[in-house]
N, C-alpha and C. Protein backbone atom coordinates (compact mmCIF):
# COMPACT_ATOMS: atom_id res chain seq x y z
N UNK A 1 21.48 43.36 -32.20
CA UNK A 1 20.60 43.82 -31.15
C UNK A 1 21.47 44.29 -29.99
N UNK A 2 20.95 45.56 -29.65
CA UNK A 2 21.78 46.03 -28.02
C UNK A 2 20.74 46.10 -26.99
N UNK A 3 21.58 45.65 -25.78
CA UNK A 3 20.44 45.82 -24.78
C UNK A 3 20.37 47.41 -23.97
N UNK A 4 20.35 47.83 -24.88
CA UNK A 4 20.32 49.82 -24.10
C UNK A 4 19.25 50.25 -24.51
N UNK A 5 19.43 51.57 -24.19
CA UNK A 5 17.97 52.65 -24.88
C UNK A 5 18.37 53.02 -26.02
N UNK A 6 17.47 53.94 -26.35
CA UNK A 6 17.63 54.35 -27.79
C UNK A 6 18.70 55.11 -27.91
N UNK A 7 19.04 56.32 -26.99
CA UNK A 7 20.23 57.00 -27.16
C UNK A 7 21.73 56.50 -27.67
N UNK A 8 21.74 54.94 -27.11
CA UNK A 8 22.68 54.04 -27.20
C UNK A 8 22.50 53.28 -28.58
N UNK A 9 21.43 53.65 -29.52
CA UNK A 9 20.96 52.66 -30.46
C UNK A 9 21.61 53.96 -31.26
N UNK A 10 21.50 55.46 -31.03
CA UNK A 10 21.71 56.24 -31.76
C UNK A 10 23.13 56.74 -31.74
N UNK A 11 24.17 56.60 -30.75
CA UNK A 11 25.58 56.44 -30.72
C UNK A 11 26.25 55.42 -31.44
N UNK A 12 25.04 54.43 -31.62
CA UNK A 12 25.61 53.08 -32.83
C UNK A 12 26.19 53.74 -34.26
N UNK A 13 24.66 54.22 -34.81
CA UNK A 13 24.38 54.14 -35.52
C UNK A 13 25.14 54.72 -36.79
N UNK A 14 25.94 55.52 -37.16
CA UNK A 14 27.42 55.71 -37.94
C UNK A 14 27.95 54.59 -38.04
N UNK A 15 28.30 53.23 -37.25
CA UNK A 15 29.26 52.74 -37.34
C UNK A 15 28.96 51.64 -38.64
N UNK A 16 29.76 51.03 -39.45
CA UNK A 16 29.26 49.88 -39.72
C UNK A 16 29.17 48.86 -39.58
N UNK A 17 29.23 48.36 -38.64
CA UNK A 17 28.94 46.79 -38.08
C UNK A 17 27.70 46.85 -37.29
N UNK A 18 27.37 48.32 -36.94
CA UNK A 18 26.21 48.41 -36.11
C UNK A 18 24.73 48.31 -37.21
N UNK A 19 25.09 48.57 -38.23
CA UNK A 19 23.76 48.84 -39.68
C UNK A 19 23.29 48.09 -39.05
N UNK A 20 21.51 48.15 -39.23
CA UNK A 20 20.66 47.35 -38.61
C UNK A 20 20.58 47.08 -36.82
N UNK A 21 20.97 47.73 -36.16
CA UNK A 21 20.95 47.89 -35.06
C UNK A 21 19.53 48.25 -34.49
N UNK A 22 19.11 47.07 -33.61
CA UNK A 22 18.05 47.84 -33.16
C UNK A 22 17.57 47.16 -31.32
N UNK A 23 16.99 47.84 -30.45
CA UNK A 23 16.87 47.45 -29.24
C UNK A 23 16.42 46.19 -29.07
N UNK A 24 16.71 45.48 -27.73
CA UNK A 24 16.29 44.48 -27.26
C UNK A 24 14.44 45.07 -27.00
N UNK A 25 13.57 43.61 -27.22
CA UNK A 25 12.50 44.17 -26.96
C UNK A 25 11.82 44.83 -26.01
N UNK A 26 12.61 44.31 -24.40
CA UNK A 26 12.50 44.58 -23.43
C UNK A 26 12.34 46.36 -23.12
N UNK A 27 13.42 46.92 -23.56
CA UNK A 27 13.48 48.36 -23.57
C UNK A 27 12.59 48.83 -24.40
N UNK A 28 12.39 48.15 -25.70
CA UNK A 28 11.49 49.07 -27.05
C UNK A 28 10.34 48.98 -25.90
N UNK A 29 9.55 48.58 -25.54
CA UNK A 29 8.16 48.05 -24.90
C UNK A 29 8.29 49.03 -23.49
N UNK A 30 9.13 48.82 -22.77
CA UNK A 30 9.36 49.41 -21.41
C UNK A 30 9.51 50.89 -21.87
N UNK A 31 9.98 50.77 -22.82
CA UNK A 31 10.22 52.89 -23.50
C UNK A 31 8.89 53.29 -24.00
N UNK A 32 8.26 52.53 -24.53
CA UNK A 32 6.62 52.86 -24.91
C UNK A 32 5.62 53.04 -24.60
N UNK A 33 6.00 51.90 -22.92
CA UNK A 33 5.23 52.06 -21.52
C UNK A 33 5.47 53.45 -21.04
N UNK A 34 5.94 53.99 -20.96
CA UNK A 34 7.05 54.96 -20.38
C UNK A 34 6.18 56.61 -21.26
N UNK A 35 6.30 56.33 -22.00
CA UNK A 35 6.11 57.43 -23.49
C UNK A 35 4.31 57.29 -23.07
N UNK A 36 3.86 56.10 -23.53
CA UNK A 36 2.29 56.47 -22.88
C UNK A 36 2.23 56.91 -21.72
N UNK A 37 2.55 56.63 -20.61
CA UNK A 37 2.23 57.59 -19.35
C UNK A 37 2.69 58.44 -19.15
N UNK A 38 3.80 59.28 -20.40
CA UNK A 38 4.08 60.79 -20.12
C UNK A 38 2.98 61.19 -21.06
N UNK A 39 2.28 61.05 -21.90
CA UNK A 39 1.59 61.04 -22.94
C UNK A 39 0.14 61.11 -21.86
N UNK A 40 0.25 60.75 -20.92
CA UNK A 40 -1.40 60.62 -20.21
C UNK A 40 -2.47 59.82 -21.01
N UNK A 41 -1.88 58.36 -21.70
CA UNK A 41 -2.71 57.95 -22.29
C UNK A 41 -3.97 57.34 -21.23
N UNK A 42 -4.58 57.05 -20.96
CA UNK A 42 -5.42 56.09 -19.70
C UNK A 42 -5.36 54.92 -19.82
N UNK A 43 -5.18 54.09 -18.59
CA UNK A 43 -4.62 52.94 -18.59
C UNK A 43 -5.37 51.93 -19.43
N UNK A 44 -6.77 51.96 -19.62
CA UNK A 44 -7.90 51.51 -20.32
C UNK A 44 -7.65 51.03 -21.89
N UNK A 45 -6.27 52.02 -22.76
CA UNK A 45 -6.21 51.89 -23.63
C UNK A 45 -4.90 51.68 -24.04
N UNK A 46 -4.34 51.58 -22.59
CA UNK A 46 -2.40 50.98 -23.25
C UNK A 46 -2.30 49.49 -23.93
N UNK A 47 -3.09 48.78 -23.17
CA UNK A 47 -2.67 47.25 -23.62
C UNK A 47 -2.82 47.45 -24.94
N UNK A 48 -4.13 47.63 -25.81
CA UNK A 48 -4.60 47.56 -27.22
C UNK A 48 -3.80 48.29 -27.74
N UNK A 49 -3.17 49.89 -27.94
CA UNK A 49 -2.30 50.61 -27.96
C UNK A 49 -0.65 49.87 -28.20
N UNK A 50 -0.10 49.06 -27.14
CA UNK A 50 1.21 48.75 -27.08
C UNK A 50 1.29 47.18 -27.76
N UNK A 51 0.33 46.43 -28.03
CA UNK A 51 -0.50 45.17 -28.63
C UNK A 51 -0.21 45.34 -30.47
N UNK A 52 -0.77 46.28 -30.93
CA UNK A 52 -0.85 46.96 -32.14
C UNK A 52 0.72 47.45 -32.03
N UNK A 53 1.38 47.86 -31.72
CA UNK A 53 2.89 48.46 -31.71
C UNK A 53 3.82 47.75 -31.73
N UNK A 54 3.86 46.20 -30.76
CA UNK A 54 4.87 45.30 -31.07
C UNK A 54 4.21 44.27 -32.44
N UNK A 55 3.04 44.07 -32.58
CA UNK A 55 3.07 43.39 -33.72
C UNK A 55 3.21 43.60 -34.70
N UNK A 56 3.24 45.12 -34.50
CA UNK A 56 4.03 46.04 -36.42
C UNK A 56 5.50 45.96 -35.60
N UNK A 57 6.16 46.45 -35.06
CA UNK A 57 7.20 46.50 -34.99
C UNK A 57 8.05 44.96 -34.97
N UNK A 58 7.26 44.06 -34.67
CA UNK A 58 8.25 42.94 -34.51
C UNK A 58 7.85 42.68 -35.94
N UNK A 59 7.35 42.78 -37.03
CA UNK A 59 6.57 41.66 -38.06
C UNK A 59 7.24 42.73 -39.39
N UNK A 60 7.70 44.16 -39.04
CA UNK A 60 8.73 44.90 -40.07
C UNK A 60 9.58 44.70 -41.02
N UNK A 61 10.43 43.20 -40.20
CA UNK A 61 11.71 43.27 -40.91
C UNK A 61 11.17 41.98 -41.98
N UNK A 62 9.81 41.59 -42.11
CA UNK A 62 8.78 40.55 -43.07
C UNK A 62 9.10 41.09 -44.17
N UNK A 63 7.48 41.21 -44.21
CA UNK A 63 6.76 41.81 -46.01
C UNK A 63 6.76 42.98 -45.78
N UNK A 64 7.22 43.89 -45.99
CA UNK A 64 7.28 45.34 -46.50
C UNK A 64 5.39 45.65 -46.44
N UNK A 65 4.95 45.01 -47.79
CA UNK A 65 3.35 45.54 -48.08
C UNK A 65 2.51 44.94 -46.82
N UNK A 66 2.42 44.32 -46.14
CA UNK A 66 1.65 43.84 -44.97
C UNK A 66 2.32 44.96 -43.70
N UNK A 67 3.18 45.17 -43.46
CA UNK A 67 3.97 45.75 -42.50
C UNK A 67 2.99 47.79 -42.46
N UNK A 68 2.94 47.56 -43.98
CA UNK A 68 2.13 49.33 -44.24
C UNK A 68 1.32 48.69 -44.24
N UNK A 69 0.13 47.98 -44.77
CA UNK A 69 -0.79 47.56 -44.19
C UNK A 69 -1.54 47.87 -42.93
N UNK A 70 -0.61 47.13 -42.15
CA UNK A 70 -0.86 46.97 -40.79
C UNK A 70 -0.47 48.23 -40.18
N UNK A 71 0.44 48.95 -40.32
CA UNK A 71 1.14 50.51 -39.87
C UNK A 71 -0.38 51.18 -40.07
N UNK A 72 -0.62 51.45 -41.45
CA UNK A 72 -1.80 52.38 -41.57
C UNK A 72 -3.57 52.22 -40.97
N UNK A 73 -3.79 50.31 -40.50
CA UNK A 73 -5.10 50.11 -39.54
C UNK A 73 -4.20 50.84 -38.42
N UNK A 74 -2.72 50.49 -37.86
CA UNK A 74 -3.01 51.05 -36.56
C UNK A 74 -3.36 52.37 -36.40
N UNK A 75 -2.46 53.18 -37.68
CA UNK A 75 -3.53 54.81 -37.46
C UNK A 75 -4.25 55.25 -37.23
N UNK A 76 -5.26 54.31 -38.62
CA UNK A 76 -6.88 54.43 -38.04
C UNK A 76 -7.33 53.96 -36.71
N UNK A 77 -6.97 53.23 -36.37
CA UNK A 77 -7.13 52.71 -34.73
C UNK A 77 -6.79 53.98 -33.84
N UNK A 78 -5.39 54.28 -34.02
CA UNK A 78 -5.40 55.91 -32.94
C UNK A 78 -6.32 56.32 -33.05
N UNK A 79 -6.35 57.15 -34.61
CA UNK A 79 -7.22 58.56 -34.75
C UNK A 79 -8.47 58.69 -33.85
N UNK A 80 -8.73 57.35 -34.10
CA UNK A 80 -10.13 56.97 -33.49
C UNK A 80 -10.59 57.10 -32.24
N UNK A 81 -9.52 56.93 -31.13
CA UNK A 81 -9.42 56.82 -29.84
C UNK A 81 -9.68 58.52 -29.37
N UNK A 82 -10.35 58.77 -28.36
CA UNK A 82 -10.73 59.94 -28.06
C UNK A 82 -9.30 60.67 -27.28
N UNK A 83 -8.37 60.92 -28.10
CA UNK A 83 -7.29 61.80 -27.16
C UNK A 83 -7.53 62.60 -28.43
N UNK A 84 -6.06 63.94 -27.70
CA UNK A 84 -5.49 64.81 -27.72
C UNK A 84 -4.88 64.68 -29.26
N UNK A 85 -5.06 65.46 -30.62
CA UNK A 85 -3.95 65.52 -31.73
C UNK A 85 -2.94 65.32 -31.15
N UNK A 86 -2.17 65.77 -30.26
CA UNK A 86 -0.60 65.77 -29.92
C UNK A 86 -0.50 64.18 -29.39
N UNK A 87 -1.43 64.08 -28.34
CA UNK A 87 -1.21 61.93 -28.35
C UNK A 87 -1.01 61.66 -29.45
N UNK A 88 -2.53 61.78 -29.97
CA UNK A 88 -1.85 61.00 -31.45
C UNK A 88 -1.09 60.90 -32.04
N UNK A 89 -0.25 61.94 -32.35
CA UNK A 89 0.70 62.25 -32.81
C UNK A 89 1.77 61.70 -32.91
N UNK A 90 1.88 61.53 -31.28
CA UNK A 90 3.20 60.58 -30.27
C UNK A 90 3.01 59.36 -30.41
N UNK A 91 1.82 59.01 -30.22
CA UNK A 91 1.80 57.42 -30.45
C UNK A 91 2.51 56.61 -31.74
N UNK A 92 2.01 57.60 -32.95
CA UNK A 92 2.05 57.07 -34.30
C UNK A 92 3.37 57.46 -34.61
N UNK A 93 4.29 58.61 -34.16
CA UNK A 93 5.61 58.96 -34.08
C UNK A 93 6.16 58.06 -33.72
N UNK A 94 6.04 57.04 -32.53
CA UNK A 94 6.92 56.70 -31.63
C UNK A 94 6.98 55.09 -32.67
N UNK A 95 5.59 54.35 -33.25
CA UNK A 95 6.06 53.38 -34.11
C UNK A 95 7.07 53.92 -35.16
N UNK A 96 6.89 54.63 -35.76
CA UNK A 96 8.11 55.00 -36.74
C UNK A 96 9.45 55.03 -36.36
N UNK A 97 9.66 55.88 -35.31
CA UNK A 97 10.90 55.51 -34.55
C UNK A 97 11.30 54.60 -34.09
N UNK A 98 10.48 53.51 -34.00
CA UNK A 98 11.26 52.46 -33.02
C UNK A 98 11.18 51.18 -34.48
């Protein structure tokens, strides 16, 4: 684990001692905060939004089949939400990336 941003997760990432490298939670969460309000999500729907995002993202490195499971309700959970295709987009981008 590093405590940087992602840019710093992605200067790791060649090396090998770094394999498996991934952010402190603090930043993953604070970068997502960050990403929804460039995103113009409304504040109404970040908590449930960023709620659904650390509990797939922290619960990943588990069961594989629960992990897609859970990845694919949160989709349906976006789709559902009255934004923009391109939100959506970002939202469901940004779990994959992180």
């Amino acid at each position: 684990m590093i405590d940087k941003h992602r840019p710093s997760k992605l200067g790791v990432k060649g090396l090998a001692h770094a394999r498996g490298t991934i952010l402190c939670w603090f930043h993953i969460m604070q970068t997502f905060d960050n990403n929804l309000k460039e995103w113009n999500i409304p504040q109404l729907f970040r908590y449930p939004i960023t709620l659904g995002f650390k509990l797939i993202a922290r619960y990943r490195y588990r069961i594989k089949k629960t992990v897609f499971e859970m990845a694919s309700h949160y989709e349906n959970f976006i789709n559902i939400l009255p934004f923009k295709k391109e939100q959506k987009i970002s939202i469901t981008n940004d779990l994959t990336n992180n």
